[in-house]
N, C-alpha and C. Protein backbone atom coordinates (compact mmCIF):
# COMPACT_ATOMS: atom_id res chain seq x y z
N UNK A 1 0.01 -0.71 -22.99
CA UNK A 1 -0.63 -0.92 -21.70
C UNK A 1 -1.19 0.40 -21.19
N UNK A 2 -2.56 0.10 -20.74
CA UNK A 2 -2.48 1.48 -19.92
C UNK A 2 -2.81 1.35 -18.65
N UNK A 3 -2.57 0.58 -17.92
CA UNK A 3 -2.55 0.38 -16.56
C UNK A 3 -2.26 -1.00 -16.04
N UNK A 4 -1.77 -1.41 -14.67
CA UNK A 4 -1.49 -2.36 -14.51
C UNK A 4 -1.74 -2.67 -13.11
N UNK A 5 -2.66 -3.37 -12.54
CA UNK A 5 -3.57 -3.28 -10.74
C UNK A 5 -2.71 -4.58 -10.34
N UNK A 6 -1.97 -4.28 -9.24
CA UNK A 6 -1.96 -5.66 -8.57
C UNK A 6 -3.02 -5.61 -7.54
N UNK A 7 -3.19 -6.98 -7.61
CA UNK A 7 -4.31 -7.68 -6.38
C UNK A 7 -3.50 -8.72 -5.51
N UNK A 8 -4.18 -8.58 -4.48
CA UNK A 8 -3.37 -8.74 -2.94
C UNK A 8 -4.87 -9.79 -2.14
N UNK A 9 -4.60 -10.69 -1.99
CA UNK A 9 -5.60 -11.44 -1.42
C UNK A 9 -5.46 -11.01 0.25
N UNK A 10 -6.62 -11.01 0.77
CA UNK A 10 -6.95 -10.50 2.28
C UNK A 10 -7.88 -11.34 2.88
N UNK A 11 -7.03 -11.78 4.28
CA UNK A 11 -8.37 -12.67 5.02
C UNK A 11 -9.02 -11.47 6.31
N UNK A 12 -8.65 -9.97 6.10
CA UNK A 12 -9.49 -9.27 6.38
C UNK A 12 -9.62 -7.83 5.80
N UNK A 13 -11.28 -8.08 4.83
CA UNK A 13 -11.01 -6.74 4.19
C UNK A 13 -11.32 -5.37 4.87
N UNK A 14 -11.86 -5.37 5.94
CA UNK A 14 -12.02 -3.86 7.11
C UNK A 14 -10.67 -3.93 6.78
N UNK A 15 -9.78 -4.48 7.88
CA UNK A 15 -8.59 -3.67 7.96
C UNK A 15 -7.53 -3.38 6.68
N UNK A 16 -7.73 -3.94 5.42
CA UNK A 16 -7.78 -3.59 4.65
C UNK A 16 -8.11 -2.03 3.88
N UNK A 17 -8.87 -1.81 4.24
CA UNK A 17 -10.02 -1.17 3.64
C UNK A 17 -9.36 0.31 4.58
N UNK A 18 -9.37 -0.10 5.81
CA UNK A 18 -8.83 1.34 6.74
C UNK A 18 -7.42 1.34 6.39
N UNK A 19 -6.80 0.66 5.71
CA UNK A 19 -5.22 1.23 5.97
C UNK A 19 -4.83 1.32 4.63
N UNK A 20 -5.65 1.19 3.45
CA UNK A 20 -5.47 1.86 2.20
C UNK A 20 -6.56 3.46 1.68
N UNK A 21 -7.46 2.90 2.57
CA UNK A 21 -7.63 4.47 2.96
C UNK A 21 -7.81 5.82 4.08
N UNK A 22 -7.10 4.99 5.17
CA UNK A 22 -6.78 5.82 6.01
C UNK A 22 -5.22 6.09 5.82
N UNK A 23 -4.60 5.57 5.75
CA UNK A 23 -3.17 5.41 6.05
C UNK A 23 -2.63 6.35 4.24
N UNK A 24 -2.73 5.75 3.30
CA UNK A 24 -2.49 5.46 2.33
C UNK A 24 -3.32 6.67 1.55
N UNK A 25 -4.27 7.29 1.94
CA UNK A 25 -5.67 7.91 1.59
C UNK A 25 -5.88 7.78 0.28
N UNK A 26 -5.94 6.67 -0.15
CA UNK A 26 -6.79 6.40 -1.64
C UNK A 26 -8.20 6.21 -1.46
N UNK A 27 -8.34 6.65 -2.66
CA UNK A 27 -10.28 6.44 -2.60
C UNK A 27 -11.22 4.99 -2.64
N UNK A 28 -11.53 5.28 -2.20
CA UNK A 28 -12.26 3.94 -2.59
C UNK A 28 -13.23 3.62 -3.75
N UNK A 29 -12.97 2.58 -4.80
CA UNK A 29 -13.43 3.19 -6.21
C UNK A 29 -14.60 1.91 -6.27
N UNK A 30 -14.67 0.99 -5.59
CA UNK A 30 -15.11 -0.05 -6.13
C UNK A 30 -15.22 -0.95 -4.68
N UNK A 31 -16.12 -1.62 -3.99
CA UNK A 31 -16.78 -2.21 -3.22
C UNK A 31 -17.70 -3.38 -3.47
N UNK A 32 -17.60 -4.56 -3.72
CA UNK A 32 -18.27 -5.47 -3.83
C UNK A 32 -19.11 -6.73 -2.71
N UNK A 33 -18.50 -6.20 -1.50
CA UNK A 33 -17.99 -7.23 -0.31
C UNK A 33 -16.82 -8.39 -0.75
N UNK A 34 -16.66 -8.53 -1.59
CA UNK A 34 -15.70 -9.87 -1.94
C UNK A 34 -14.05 -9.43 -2.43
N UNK A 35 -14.31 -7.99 -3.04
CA UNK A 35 -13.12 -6.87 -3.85
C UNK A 35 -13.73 -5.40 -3.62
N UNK A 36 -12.44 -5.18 -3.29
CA UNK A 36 -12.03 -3.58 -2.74
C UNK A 36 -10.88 -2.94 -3.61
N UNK A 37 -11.42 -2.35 -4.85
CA UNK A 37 -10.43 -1.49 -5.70
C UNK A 37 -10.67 -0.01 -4.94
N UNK A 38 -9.35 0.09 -4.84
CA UNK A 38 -8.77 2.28 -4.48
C UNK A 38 -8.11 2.19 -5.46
N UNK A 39 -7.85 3.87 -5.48
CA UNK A 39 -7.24 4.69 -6.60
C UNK A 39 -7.07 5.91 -5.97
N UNK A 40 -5.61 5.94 -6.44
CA UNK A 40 -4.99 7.40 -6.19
C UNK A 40 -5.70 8.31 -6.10
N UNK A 41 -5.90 9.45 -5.72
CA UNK A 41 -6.96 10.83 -6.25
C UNK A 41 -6.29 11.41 -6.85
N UNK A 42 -4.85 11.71 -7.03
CA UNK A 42 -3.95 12.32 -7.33
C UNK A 42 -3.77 11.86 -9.05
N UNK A 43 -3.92 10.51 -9.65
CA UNK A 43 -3.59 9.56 -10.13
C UNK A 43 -4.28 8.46 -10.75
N UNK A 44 -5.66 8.49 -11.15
CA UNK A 44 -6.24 7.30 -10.68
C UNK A 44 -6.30 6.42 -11.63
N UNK A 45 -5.36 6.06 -12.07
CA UNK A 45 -4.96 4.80 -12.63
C UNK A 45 -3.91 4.22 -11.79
N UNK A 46 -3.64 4.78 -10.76
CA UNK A 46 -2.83 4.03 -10.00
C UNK A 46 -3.65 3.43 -9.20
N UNK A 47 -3.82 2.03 -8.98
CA UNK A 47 -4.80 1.48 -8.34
C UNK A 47 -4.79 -0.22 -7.54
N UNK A 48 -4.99 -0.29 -6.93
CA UNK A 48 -4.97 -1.57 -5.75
C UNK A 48 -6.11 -2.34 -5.61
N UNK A 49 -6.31 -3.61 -6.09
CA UNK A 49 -7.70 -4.34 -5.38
C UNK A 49 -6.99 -5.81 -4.86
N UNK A 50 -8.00 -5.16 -3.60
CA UNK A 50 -7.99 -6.53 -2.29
C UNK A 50 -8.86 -7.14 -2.38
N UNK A 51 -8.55 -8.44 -2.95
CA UNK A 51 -9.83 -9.44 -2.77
C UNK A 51 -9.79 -10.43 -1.60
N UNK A 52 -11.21 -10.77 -1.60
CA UNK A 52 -11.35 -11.83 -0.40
C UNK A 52 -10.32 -13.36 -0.36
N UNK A 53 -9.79 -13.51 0.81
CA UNK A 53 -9.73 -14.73 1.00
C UNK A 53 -10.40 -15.88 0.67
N UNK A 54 -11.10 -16.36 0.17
CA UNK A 54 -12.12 -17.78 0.55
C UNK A 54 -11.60 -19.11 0.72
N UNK A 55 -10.02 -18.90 1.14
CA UNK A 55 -9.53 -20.13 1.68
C UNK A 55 -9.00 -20.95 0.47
N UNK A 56 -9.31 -20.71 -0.43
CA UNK A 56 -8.70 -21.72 -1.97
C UNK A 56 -7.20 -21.27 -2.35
N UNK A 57 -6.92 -19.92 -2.02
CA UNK A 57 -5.61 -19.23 -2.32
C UNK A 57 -4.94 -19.61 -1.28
N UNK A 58 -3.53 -19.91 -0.61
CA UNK A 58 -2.68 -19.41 0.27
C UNK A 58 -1.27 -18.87 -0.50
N UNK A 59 -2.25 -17.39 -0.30
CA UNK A 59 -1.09 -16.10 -0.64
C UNK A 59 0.27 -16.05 0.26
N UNK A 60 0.99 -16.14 -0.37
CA UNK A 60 2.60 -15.96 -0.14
C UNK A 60 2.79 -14.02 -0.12
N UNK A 61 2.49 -13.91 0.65
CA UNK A 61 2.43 -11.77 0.40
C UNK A 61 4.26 -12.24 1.07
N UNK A 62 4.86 -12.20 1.22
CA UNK A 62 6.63 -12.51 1.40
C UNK A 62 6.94 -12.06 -0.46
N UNK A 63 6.11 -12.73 -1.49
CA UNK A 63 6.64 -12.07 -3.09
C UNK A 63 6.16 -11.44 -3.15
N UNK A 64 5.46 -11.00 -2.86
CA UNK A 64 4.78 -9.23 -3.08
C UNK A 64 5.16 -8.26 -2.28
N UNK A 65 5.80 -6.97 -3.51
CA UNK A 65 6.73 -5.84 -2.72
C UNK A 65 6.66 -4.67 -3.71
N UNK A 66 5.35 -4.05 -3.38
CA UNK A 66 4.84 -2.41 -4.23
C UNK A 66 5.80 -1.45 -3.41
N UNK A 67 6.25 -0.89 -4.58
CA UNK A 67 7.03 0.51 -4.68
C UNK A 67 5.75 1.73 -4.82
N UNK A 68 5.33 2.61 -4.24
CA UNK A 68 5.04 2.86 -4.14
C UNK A 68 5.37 4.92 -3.57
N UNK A 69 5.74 6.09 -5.02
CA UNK A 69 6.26 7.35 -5.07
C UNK A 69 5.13 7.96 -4.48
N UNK A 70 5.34 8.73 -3.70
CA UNK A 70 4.79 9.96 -2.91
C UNK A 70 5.23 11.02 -3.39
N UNK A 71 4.69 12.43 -2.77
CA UNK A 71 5.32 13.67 -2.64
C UNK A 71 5.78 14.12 -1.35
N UNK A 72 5.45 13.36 -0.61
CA UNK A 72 5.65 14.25 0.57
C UNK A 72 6.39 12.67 1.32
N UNK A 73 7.52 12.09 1.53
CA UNK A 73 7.60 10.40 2.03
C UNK A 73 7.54 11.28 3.47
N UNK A 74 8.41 12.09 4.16
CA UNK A 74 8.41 12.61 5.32
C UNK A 74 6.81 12.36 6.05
N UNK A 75 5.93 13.17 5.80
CA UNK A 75 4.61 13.49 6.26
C UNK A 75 4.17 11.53 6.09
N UNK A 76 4.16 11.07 5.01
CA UNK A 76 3.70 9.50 4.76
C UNK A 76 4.75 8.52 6.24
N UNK A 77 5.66 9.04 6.40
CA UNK A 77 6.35 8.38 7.55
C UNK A 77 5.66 8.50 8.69
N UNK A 78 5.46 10.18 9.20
CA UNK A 78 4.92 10.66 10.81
C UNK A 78 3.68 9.78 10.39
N UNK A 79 2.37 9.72 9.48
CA UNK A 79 1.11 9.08 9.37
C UNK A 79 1.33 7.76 10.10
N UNK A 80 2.45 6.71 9.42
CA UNK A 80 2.65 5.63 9.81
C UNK A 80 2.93 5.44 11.18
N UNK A 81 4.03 6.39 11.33
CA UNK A 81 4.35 6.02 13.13
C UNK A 81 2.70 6.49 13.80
N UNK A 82 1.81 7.62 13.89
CA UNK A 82 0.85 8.13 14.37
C UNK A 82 -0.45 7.02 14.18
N UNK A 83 0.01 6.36 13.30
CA UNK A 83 -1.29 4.90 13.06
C UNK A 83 -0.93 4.11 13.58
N UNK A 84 1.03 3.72 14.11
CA UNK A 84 1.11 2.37 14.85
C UNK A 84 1.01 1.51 13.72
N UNK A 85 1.29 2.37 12.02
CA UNK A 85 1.76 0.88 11.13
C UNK A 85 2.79 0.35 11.74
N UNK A 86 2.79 -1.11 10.88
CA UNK A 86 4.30 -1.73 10.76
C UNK A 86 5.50 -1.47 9.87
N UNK A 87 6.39 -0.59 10.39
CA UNK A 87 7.62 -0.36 9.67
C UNK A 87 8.55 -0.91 9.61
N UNK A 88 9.30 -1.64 9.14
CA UNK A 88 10.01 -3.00 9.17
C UNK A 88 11.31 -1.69 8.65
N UNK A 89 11.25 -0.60 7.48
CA UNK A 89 12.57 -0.08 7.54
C UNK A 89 12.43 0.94 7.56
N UNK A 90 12.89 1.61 8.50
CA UNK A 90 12.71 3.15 8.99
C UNK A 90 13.17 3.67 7.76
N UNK A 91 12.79 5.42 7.81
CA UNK A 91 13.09 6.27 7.30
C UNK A 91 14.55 5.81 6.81
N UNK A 92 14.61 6.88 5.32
CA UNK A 92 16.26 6.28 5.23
C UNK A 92 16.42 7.42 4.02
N UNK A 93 17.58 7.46 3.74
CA UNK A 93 18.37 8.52 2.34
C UNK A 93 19.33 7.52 1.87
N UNK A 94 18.94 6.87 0.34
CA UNK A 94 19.81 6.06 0.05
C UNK A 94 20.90 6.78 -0.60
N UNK A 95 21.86 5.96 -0.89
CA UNK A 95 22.91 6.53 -1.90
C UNK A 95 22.77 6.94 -3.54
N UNK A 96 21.58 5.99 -3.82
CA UNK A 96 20.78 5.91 -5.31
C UNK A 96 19.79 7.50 -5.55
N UNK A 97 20.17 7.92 -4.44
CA UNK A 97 18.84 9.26 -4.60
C UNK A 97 16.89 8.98 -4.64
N UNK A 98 17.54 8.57 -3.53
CA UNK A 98 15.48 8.28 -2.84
C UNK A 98 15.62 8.15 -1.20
N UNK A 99 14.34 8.51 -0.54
CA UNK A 99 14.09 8.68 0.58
C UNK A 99 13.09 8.00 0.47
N UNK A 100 13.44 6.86 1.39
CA UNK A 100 12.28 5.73 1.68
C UNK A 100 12.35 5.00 3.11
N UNK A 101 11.14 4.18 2.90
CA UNK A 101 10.56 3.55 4.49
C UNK A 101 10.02 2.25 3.60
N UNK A 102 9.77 1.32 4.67
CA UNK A 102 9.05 0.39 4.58
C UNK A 102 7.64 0.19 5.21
N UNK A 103 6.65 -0.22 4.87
CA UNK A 103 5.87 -0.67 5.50
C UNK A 103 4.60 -1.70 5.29
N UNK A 104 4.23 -2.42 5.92
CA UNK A 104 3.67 -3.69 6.28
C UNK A 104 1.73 -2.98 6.07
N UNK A 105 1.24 -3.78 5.29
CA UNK A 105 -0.05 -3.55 4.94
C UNK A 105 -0.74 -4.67 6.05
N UNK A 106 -2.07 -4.77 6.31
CA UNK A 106 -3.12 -5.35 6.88
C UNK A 106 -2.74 -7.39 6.65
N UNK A 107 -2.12 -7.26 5.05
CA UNK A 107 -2.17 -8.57 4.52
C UNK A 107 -0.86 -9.76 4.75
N UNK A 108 0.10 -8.43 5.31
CA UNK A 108 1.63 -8.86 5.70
C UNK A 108 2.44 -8.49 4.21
N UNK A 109 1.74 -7.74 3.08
CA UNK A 109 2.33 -7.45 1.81
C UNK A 109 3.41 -5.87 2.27
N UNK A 110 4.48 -6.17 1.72
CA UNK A 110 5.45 -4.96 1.97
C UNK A 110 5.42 -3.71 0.95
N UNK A 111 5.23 -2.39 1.44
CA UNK A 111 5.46 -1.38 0.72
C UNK A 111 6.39 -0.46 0.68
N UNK A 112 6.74 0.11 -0.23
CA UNK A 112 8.25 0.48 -0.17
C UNK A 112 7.39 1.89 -0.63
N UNK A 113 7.62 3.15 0.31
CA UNK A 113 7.38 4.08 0.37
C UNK A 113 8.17 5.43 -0.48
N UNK A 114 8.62 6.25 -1.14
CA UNK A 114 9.71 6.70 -1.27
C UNK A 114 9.17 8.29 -2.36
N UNK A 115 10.22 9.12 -2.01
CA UNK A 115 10.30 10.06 -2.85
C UNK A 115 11.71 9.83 -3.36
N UNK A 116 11.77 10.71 -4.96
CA UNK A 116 13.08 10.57 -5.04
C UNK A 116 13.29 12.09 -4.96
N UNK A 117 14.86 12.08 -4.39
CA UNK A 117 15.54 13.00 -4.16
C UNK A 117 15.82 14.23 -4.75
N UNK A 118 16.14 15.37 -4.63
CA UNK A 118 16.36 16.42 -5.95
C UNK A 118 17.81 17.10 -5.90
């Protein structure tokens, strides 16, 4: 394998679009009006496309739950509170050795934020 994209259906791709690359700051690689692929800059095979709604899907985003490693989770936390994301699980230091948060994308899909520990 050399890469693996999940896609996340959206019945709005603006806000979409601002909170994977405002929030999230991935690039935006790909624009169709209908699909919105980003990619890491850091990474860019790490990658996300939001496609349109057109009403034929009803996405269950409740099974969808991206893990999603940072370098910095601290600084990715203050962004979130300073944007007024949705954080469903605050900051945290598990016992497993990771520092993570939760948070709620545009689509109601959950991301699990995290560095691991050293």
């Amino acid at each position: 394998m050399r890469r693996i994209v999940p896609n996340i259906y959206s019945d709005n791709l603006e806000a979409s679009k601002a909170f994977y690359v405002n929030f999230l700051q991935m690039d935006l690689m790909m624009d169709l009006g209908w699909v919105l692929t980003f990619a890491s800059g850091e990474n860019p095979t790490a990658q996300i496309s939001i496609f349109k709604n057109e009403g034929a899907e009803k996405p269950d985003n409740k099974s969808i739950f991206l893990s999603i490693e940072v370098s910095d989770v601290d600084k990715m936390y203050e962004r979130a509170e300073k944007m007024d994301c949705d954080i469903v699980y605050k900051l945290t230091d598990e016992d497993w050795g990771v520092r993570r948060f939760f948070v709620k994308d545009p689509n109601g899909v959950t991301i699990n934020l995290l560095t691991h520990k050293n």
